[in-house]
PDB file of N, CA and C in Angstrom:
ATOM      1  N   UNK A   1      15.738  33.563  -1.785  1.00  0.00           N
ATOM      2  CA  UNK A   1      14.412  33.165  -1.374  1.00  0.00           C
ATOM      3  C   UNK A   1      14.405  31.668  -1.158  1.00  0.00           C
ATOM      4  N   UNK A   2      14.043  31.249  -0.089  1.00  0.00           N
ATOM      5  CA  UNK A   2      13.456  29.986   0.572  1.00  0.00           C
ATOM      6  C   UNK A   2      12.059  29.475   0.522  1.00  0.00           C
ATOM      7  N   UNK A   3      11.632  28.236   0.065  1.00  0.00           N
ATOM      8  CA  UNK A   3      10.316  27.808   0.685  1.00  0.00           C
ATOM      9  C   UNK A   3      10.191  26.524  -0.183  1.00  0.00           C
ATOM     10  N   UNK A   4       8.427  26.610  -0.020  1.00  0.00           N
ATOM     11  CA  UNK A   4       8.447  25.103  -0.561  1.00  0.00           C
ATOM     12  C   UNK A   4       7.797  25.192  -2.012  1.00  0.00           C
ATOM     13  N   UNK A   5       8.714  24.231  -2.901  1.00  0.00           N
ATOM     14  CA  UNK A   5       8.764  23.915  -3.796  1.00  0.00           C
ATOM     15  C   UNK A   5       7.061  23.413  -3.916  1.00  0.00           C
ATOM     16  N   UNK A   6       6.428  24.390  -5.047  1.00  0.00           N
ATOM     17  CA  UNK A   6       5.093  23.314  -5.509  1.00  0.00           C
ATOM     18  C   UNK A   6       4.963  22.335  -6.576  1.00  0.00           C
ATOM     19  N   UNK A   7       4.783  21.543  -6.118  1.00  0.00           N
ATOM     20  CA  UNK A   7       5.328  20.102  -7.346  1.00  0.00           C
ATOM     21  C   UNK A   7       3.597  19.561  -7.432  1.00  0.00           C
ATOM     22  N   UNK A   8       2.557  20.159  -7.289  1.00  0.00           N
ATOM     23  CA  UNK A   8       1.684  19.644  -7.711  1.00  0.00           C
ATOM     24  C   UNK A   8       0.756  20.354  -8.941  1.00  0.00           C
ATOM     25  N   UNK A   9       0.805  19.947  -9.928  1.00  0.00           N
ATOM     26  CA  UNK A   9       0.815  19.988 -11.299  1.00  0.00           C
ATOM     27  C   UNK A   9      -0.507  21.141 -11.323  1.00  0.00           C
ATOM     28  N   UNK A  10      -2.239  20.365 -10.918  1.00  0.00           N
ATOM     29  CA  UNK A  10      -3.065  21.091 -11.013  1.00  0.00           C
ATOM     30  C   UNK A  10      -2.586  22.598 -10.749  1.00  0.00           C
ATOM     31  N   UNK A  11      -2.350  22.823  -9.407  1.00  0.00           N
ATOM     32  CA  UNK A  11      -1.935  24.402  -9.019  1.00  0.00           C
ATOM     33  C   UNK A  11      -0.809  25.388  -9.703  1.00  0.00           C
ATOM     34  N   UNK A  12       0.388  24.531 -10.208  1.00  0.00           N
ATOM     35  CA  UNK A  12       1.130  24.396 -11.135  1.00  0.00           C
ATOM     36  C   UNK A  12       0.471  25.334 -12.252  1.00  0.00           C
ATOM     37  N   UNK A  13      -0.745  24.726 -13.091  1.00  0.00           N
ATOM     38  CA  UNK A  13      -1.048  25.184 -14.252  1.00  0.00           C
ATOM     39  C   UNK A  13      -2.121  26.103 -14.503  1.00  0.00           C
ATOM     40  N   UNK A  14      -2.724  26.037 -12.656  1.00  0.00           N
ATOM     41  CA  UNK A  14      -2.996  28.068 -12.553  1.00  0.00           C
ATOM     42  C   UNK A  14      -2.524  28.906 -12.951  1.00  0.00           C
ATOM     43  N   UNK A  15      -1.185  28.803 -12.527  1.00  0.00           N
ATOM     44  CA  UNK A  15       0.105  29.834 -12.847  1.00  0.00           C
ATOM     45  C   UNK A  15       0.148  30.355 -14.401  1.00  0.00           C
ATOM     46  N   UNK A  16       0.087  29.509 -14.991  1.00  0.00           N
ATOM     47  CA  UNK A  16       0.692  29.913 -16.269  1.00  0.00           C
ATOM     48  C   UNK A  16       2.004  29.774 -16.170  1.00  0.00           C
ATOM     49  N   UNK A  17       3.120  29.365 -15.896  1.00  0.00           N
ATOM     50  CA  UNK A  17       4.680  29.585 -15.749  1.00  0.00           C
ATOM     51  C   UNK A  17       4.462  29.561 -16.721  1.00  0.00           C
ATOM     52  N   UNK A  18       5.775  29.902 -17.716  1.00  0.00           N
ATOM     53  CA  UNK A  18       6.584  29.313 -18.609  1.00  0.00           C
ATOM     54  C   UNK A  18       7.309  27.580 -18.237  1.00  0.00           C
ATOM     55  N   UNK A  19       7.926  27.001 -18.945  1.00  0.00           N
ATOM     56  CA  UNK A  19       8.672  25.765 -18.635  1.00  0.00           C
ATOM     57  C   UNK A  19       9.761  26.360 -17.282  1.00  0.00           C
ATOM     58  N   UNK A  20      10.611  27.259 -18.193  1.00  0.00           N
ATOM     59  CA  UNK A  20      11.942  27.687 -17.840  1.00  0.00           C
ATOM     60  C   UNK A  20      11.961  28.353 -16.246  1.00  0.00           C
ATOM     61  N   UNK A  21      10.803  28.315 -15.826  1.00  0.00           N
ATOM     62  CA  UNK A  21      10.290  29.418 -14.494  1.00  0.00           C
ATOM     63  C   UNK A  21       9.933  28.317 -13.432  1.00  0.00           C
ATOM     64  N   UNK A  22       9.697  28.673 -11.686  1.00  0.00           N
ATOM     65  CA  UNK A  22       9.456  27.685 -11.334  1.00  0.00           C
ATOM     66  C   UNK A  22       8.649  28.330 -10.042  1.00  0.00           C
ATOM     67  N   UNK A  23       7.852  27.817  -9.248  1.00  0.00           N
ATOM     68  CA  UNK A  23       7.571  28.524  -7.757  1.00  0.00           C
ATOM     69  C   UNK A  23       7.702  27.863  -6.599  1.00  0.00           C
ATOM     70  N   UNK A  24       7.281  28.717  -5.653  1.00  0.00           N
ATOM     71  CA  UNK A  24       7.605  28.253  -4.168  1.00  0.00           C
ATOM     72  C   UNK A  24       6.766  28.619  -3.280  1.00  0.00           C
ATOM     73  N   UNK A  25       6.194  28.208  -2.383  1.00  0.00           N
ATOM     74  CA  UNK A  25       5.327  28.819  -1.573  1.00  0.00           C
ATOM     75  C   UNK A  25       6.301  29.297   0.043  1.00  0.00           C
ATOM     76  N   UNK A  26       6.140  30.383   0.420  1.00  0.00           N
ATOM     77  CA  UNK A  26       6.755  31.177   1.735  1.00  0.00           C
ATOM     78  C   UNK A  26       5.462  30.776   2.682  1.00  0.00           C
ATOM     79  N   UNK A  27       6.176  31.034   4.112  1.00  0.00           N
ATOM     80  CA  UNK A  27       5.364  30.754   5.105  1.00  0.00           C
ATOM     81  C   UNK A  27       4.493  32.520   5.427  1.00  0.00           C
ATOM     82  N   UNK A  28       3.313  32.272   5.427  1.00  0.00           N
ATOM     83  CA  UNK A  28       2.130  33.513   5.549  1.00  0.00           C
ATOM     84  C   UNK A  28       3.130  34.698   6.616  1.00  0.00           C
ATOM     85  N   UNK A  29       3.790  34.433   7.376  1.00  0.00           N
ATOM     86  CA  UNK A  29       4.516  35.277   8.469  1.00  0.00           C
ATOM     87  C   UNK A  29       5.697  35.478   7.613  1.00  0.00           C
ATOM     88  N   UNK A  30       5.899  35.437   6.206  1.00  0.00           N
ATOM     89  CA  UNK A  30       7.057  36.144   5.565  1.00  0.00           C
ATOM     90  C   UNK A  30       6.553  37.195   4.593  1.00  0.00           C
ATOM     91  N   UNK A  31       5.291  37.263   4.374  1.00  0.00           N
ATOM     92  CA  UNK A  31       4.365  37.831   2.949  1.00  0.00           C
ATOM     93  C   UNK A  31       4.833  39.400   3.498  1.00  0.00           C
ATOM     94  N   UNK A  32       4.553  39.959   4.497  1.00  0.00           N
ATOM     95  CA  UNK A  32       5.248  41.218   5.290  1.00  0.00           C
ATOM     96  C   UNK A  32       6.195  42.225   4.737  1.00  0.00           C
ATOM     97  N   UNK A  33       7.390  41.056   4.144  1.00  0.00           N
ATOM     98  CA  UNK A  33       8.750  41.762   3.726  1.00  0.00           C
ATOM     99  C   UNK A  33       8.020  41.738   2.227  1.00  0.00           C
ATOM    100  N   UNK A  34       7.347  41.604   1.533  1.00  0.00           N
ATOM    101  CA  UNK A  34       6.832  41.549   0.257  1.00  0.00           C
ATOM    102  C   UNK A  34       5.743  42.689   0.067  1.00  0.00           C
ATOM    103  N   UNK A  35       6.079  43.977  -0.378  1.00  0.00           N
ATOM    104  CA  UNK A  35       5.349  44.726  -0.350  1.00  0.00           C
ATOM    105  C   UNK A  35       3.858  44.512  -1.441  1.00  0.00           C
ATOM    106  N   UNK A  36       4.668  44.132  -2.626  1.00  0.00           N
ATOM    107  CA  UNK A  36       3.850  43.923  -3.519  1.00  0.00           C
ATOM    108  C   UNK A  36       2.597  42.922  -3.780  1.00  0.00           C
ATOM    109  N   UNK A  37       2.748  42.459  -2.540  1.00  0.00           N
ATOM    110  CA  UNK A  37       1.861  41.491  -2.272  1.00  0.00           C
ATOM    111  C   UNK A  37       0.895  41.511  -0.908  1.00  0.00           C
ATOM    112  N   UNK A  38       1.365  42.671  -0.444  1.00  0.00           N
ATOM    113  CA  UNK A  38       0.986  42.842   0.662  1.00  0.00           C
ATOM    114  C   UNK A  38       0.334  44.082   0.863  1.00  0.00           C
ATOM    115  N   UNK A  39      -0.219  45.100  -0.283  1.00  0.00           N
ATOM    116  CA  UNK A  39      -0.672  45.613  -0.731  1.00  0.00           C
ATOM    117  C   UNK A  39      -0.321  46.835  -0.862  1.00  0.00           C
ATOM    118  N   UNK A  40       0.805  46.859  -0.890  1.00  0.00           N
ATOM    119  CA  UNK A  40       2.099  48.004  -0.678  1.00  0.00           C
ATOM    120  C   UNK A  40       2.595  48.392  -1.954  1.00  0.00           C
ATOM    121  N   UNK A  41       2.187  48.225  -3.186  1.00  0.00           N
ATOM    122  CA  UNK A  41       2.547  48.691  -4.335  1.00  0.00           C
ATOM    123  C   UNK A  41       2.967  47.286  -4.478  1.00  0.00           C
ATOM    124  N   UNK A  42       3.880  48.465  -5.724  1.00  0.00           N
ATOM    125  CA  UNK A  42       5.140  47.677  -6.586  1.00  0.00           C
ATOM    126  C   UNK A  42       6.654  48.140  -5.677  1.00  0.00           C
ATOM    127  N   UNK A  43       7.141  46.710  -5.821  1.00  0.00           N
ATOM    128  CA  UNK A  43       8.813  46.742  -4.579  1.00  0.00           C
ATOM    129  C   UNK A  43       9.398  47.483  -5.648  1.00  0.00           C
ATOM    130  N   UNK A  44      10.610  48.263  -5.516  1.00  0.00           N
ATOM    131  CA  UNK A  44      11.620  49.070  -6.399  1.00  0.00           C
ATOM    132  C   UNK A  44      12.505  48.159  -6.457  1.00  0.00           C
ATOM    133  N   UNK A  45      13.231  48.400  -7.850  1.00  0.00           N
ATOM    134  CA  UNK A  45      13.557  47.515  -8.810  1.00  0.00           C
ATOM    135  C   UNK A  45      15.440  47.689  -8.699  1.00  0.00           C
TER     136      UNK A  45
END
């Protein structure tokens, strides 16, 4: 997985991460291949 790194703290601590965890934001024309987000269930594991 590719994208952009979110390095801004507020949005950051929406999340809840853990420390050890990190995110990324994908461009809206990739959400598609992401079922689980795209309201397609849960992806198989």
């Amino acid at each position: 997985m590719q994208g952009w790194k979110v390095a801004d703290e507020a949005r950051r601590s929406q999340l809840g991460l853990p420390g050890h965890e990190d995110v990324v934001e994908i461009p809206k024309r990739m959400v598609r291949f992401f079922p689980e987000v795209n309201g397609g269930g849960v992806a198989d594991s």
